[in-house]
N, C-alpha and C. Protein backbone atom coordinates (compact mmCIF):
# COMPACT_ATOMS: atom_id res chain seq x y z
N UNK A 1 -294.19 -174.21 54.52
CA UNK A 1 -294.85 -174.76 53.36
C UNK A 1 -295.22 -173.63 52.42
N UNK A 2 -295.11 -173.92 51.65
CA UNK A 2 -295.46 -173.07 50.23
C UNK A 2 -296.97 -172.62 49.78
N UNK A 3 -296.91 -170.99 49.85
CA UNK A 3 -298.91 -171.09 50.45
C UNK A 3 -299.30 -171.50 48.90
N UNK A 4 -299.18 -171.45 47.55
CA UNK A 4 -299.19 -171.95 46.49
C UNK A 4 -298.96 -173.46 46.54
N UNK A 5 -299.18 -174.41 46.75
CA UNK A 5 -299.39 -175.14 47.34
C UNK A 5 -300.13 -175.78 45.43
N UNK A 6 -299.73 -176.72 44.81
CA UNK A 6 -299.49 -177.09 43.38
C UNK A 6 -300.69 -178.45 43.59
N UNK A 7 -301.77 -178.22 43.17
CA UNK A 7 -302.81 -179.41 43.17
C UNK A 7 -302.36 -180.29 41.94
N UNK A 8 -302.67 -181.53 42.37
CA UNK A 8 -301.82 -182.98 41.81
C UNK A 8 -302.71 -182.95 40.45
N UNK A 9 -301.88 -182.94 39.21
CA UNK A 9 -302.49 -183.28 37.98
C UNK A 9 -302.69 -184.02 37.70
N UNK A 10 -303.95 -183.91 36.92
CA UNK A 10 -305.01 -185.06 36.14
C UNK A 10 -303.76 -186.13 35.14
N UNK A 11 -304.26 -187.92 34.79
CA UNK A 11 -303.20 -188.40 33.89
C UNK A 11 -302.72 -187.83 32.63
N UNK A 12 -304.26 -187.39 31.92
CA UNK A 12 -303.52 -186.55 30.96
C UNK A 12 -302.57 -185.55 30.93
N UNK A 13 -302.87 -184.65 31.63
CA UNK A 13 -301.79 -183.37 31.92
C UNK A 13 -300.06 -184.12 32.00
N UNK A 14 -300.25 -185.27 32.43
CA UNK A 14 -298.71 -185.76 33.24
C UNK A 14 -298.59 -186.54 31.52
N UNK A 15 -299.48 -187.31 31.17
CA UNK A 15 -299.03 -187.67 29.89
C UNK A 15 -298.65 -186.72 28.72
N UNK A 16 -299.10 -185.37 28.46
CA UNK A 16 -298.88 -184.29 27.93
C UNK A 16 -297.66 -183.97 28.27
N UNK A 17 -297.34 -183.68 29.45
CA UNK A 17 -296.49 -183.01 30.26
C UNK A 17 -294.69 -183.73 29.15
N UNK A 18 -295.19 -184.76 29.17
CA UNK A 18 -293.81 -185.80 28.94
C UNK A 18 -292.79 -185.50 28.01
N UNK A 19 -293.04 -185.15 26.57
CA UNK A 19 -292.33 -184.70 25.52
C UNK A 19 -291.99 -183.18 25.62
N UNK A 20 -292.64 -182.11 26.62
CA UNK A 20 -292.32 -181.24 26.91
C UNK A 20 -291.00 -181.20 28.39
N UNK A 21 -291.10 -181.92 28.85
CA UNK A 21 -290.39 -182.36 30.17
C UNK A 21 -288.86 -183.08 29.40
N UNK A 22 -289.28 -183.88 28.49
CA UNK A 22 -287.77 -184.39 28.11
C UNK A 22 -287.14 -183.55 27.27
N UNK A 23 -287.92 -182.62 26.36
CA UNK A 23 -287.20 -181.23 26.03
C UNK A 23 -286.28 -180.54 26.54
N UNK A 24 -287.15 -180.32 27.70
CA UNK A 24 -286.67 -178.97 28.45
C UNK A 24 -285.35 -179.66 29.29
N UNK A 25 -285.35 -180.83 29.96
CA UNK A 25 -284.33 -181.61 30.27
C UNK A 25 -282.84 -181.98 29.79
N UNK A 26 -283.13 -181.73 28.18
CA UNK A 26 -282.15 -182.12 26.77
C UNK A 26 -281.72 -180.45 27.15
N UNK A 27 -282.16 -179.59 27.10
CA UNK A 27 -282.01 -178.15 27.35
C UNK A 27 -281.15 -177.95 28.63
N UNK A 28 -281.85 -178.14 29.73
CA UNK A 28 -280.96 -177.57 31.07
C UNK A 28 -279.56 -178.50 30.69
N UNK A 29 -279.70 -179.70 30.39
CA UNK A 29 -278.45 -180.76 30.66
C UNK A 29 -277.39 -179.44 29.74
N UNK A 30 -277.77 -179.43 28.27
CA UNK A 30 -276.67 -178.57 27.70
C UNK A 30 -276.73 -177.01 28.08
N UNK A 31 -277.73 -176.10 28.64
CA UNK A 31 -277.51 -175.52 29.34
C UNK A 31 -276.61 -175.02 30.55
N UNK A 32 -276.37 -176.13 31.76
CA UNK A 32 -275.56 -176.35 32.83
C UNK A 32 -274.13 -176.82 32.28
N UNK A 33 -273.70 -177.87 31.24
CA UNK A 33 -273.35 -177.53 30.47
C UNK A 33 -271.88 -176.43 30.24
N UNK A 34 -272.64 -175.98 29.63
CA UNK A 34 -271.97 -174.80 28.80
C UNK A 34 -271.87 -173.66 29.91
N UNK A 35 -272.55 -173.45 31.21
CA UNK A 35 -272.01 -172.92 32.54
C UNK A 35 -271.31 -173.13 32.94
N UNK A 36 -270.71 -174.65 33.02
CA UNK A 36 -270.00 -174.99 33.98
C UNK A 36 -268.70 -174.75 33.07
N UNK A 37 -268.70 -175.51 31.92
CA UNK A 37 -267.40 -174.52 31.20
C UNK A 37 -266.65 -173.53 31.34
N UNK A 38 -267.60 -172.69 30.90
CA UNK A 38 -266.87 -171.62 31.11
C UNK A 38 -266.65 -171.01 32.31
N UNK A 39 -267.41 -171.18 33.30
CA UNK A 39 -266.69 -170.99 35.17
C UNK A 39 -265.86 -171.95 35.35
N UNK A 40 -265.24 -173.06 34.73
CA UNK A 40 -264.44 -173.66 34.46
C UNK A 40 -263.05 -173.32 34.12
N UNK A 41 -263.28 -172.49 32.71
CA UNK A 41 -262.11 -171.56 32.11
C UNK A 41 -261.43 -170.91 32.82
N UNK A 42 -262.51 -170.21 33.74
CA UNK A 42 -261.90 -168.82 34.15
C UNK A 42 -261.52 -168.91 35.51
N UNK A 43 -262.54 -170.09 36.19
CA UNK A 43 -261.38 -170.54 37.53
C UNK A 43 -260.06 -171.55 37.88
N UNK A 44 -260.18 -172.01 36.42
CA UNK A 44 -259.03 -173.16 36.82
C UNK A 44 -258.00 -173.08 36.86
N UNK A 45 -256.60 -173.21 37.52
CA UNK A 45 -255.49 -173.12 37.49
C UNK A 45 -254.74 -173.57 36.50
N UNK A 46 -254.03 -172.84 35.88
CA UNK A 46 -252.67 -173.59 34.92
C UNK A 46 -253.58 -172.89 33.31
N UNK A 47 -252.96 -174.03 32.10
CA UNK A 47 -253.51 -174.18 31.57
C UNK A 47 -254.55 -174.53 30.59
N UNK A 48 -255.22 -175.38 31.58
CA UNK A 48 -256.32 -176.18 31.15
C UNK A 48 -257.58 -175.40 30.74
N UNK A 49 -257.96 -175.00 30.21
CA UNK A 49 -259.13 -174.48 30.15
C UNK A 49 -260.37 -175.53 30.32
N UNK A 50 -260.58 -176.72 29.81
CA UNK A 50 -261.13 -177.59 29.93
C UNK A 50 -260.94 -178.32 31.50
N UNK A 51 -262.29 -178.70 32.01
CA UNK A 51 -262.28 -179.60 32.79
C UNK A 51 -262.23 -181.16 33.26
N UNK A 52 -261.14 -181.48 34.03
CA UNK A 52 -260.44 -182.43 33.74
C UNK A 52 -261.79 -183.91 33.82
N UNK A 53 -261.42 -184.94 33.05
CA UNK A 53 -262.09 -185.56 32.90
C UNK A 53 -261.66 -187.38 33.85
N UNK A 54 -262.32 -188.09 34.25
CA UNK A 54 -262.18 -188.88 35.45
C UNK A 54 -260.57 -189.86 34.94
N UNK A 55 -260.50 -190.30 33.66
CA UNK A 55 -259.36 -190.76 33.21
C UNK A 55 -258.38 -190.24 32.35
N UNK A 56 -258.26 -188.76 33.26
CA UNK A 56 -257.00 -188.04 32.68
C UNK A 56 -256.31 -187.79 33.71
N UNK A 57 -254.79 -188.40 33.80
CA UNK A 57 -254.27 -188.95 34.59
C UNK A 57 -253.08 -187.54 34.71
N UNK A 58 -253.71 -186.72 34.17
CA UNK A 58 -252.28 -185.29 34.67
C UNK A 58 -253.11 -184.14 35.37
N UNK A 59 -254.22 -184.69 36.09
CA UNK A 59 -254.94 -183.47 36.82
C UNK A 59 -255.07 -184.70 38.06
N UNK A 60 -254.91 -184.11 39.23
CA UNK A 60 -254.43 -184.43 40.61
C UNK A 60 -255.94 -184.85 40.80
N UNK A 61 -256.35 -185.87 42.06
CA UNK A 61 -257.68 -186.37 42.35
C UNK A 61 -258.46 -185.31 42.80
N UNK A 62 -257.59 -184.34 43.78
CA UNK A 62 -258.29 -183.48 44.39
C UNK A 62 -258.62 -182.39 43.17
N UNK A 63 -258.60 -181.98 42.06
CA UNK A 63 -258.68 -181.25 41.49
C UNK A 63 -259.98 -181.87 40.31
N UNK A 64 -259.91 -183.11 39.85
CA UNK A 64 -260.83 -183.77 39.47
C UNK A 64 -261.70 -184.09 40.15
N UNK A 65 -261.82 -184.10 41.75
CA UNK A 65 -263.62 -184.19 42.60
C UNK A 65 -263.72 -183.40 42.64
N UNK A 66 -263.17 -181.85 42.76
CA UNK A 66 -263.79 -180.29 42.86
C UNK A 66 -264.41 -180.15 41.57
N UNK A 67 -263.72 -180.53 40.51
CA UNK A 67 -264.52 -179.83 39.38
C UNK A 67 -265.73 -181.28 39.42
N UNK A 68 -266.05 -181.97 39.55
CA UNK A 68 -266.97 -183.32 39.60
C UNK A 68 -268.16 -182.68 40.64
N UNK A 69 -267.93 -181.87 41.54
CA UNK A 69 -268.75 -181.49 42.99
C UNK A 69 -269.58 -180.53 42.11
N UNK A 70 -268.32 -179.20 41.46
CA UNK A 70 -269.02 -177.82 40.87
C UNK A 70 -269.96 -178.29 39.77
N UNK A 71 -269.70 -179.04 38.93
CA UNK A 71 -270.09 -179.75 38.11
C UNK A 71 -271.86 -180.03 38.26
N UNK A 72 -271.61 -181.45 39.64
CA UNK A 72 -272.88 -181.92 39.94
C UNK A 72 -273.66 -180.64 40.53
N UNK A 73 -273.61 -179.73 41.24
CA UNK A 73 -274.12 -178.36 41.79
C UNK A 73 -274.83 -177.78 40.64
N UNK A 74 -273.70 -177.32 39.69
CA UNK A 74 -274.87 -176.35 38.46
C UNK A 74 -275.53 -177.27 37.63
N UNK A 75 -275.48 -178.50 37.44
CA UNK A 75 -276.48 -179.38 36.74
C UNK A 75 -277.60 -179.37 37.76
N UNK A 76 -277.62 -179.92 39.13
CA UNK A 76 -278.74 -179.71 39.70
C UNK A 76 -279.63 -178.68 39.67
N UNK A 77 -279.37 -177.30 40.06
CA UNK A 77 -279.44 -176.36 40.01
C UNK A 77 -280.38 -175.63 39.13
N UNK A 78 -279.45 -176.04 37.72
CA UNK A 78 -280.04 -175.47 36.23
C UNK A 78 -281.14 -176.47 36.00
N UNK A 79 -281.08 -178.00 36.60
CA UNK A 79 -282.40 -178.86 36.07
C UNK A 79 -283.70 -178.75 36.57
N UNK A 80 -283.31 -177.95 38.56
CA UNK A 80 -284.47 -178.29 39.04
C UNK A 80 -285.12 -176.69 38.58
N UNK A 81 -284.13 -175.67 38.54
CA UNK A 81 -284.53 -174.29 37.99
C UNK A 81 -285.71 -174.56 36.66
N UNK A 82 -284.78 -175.44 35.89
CA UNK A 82 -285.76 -175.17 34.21
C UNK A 82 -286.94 -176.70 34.58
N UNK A 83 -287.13 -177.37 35.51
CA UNK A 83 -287.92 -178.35 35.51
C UNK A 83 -289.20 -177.73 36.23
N UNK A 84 -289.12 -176.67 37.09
CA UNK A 84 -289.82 -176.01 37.78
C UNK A 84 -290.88 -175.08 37.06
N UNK A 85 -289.57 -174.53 36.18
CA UNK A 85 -289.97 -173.01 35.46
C UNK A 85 -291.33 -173.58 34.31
N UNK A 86 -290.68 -175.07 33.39
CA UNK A 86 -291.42 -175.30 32.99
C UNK A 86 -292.42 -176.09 33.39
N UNK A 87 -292.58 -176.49 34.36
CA UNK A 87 -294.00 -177.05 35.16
C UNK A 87 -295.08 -176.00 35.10
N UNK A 88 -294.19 -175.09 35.84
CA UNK A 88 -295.29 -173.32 35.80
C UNK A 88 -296.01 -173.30 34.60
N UNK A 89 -294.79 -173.24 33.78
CA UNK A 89 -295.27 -172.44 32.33
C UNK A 89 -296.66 -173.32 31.80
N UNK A 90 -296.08 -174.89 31.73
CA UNK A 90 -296.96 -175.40 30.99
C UNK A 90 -298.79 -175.68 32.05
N UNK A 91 -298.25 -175.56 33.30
CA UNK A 91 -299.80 -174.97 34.59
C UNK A 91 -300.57 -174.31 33.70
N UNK A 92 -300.08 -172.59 33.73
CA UNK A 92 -299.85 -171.61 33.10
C UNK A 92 -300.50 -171.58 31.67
N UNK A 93 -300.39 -172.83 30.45
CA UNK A 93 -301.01 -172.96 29.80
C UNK A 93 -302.43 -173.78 29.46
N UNK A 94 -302.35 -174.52 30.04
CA UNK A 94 -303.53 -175.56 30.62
C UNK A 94 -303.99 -175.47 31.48
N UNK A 95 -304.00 -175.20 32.52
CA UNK A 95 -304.84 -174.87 33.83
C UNK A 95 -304.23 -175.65 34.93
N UNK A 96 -303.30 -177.30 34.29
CA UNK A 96 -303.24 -178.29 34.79
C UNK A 96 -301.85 -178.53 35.49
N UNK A 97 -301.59 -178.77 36.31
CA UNK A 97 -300.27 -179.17 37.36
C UNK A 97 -300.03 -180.54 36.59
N UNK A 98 -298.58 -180.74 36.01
CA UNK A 98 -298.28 -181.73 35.83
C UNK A 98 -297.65 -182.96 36.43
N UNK A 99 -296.95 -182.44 37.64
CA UNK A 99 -296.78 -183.40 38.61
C UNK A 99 -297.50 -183.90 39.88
N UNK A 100 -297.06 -184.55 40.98
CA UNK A 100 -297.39 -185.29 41.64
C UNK A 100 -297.71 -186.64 41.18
């Protein structure tokens, strides 16, 4: 367990919290994004630079769930990273834990 250990915020804080939370969300999404792209570019075979999309029917299945897997990985990743970071931050400015 985590000796920091995040005491459950007051309603306001979580109602505050909200327009800063769907920000930062609009952010990681195009953030992860624009990662996955370009590790996209530079690992993919042939010449696609782009990653193949579910009804494009000249990239093989197995090649469309790998990039769908890498895909779902750095979106997670980058959301729970910047959903975290800014929980801190906005703690950090208010005193107040915005979740639980």
């Amino acid at each position: 367990m985590n000796a920091r250990a995040e005491t459950p915020g007051s309603t306001p804080a979580k109602i505050l919290y909200r327009p800063f939370g769907l920000i930062s969300s609009v952010v990681a999404g195009l953030l992860a994004s624009m990662i996955f792209k370009k590790l996209w570019a530079r690992a993919a075979p042939g010449d696609h630079a782009d990653p193949p999309k579910p009804l494009e029917s000249e990239y093989p299945l197995k090649e469309l769930l790998i990039a769908a897997a890498i895909q779902g990985v750095i979106y997670s990743v980058v959301k729970a990273s910047v959903d975290r970071g800014g929980a801190r931050a906005f703690q950090k400015w208010t005193g107040e834990w915005p979740g639980n």
